[in-house]
Protein backbone atom coordinates (compact mmCIF):
# COMPACT_ATOMS: atom_id res chain seq x y z
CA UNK A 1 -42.85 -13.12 38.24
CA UNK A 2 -43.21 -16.75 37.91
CA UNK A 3 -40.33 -18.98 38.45
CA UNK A 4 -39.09 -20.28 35.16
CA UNK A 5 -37.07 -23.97 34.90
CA UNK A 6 -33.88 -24.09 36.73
CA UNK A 7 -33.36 -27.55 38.16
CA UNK A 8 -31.52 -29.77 36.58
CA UNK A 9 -31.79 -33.15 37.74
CA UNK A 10 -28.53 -35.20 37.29
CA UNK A 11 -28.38 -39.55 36.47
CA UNK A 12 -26.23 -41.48 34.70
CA UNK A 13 -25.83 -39.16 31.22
CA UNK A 14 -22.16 -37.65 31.00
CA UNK A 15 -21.59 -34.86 33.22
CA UNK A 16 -20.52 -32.77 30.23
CA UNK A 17 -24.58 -33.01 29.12
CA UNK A 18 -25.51 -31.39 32.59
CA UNK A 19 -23.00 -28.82 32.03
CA UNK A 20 -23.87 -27.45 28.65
CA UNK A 21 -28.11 -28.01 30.41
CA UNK A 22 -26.50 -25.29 32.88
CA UNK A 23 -24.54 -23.24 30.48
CA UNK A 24 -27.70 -23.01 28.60
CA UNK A 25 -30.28 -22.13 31.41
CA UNK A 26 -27.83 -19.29 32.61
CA UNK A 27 -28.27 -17.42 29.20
CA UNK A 28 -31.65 -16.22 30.44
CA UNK A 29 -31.24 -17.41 34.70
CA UNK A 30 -29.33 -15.79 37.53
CA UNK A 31 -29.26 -19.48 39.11
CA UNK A 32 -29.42 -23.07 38.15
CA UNK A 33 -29.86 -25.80 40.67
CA UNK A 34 -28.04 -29.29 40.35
CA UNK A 35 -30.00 -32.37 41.76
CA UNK A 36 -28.53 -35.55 42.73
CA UNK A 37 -29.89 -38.61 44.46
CA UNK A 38 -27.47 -41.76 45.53
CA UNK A 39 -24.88 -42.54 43.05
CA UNK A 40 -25.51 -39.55 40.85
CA UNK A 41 -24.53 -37.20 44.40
CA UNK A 42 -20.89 -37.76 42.60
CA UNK A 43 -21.47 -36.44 38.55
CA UNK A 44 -24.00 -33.19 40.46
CA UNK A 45 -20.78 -32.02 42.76
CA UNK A 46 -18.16 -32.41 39.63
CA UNK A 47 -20.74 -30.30 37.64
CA UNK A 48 -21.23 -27.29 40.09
CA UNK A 49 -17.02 -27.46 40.67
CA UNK A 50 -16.21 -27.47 36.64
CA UNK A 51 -18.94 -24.36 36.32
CA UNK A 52 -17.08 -22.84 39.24
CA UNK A 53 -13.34 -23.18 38.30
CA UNK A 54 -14.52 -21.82 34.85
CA UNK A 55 -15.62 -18.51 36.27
CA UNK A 56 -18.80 -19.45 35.23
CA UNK A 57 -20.81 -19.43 38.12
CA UNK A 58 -20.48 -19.49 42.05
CA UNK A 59 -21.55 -21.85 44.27
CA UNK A 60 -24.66 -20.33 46.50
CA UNK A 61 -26.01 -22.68 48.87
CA UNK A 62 -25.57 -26.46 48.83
CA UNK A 63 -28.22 -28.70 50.95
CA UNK A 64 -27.97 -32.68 51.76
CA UNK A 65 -30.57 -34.47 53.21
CA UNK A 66 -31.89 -38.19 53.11
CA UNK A 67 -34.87 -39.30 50.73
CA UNK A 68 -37.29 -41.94 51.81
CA UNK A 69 -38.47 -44.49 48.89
CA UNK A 70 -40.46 -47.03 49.51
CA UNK A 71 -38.50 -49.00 52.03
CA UNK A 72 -35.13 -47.49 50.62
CA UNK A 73 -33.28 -44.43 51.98
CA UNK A 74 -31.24 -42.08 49.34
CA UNK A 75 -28.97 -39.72 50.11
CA UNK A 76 -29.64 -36.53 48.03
CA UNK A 77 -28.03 -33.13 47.42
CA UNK A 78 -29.25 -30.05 45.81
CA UNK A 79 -26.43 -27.15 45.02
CA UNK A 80 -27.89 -23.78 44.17
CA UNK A 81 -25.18 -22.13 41.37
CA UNK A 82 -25.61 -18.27 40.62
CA UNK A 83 -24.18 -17.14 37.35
CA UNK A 84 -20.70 -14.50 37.86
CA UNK A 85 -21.42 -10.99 36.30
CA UNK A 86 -19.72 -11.56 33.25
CA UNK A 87 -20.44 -14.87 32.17
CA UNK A 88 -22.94 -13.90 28.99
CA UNK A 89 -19.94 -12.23 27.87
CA UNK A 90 -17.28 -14.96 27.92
CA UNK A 91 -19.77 -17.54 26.05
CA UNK A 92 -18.90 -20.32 26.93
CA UNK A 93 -21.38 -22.56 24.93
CA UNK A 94 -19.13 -21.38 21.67
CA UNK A 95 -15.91 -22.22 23.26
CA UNK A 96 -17.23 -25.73 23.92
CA UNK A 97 -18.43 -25.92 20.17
CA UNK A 98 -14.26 -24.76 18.85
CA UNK A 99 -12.62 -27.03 21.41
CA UNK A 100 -14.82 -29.87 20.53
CA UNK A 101 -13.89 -29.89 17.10
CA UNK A 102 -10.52 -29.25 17.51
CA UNK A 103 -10.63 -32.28 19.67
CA UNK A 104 -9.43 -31.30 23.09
CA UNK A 105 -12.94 -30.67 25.01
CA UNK A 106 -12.21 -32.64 28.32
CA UNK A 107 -14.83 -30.86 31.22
């Protein structure tokens, strides 16, 4: 079986965009992996934490390491999330939508 899309690699959008990317790829993935090079290290960890204190997902393996660019050196990380056992049947995608326009969506 070929490996389908699961990376999702974080910048400078909202963290709540990368979260609903995730909430999305685990409706048809066991695991989703967050990305994150320098400054964006910061939004990938408070993704992978919000999906975990949700019962959403659990946190598999997370890897560091230092990128070369040019003459610049990045930190990067990469955190591997598997989905928990009953997360297609809390759906959370359709509690965002309620909470959102009810005003009190806050990830």
């Amino acid at each position: 079986m070929a490996e389908k899309f699961r990376t999702i690699k974080v910048g400078n959008k909202k963290k709540l965009n990368y979260i609903r990317m995730a909430e999305i790829l685990f409706q048809t993935q066991e695991e989703v992996e967050f990305s994150g090079l320098g400054k964006a290290i910061n939004t990938a960890v408070n993704c992978a934490e919000y999906l975990k204190r949700k019962g959403y997902a659990t946190i598999q393996k997370i890897e560091t390491s230092i990128v070369q660019e040019e003459t610049l050196k990045s930190a990067k990380i990469l955190i591997v999330m598997k989905r928990t056992p009953d997360f297609l049947s809390r759906k959370p995608l359709e509690n965002n939508n309620k909470n959102e326009q009810s005003g009190t969506s806050q990830p």
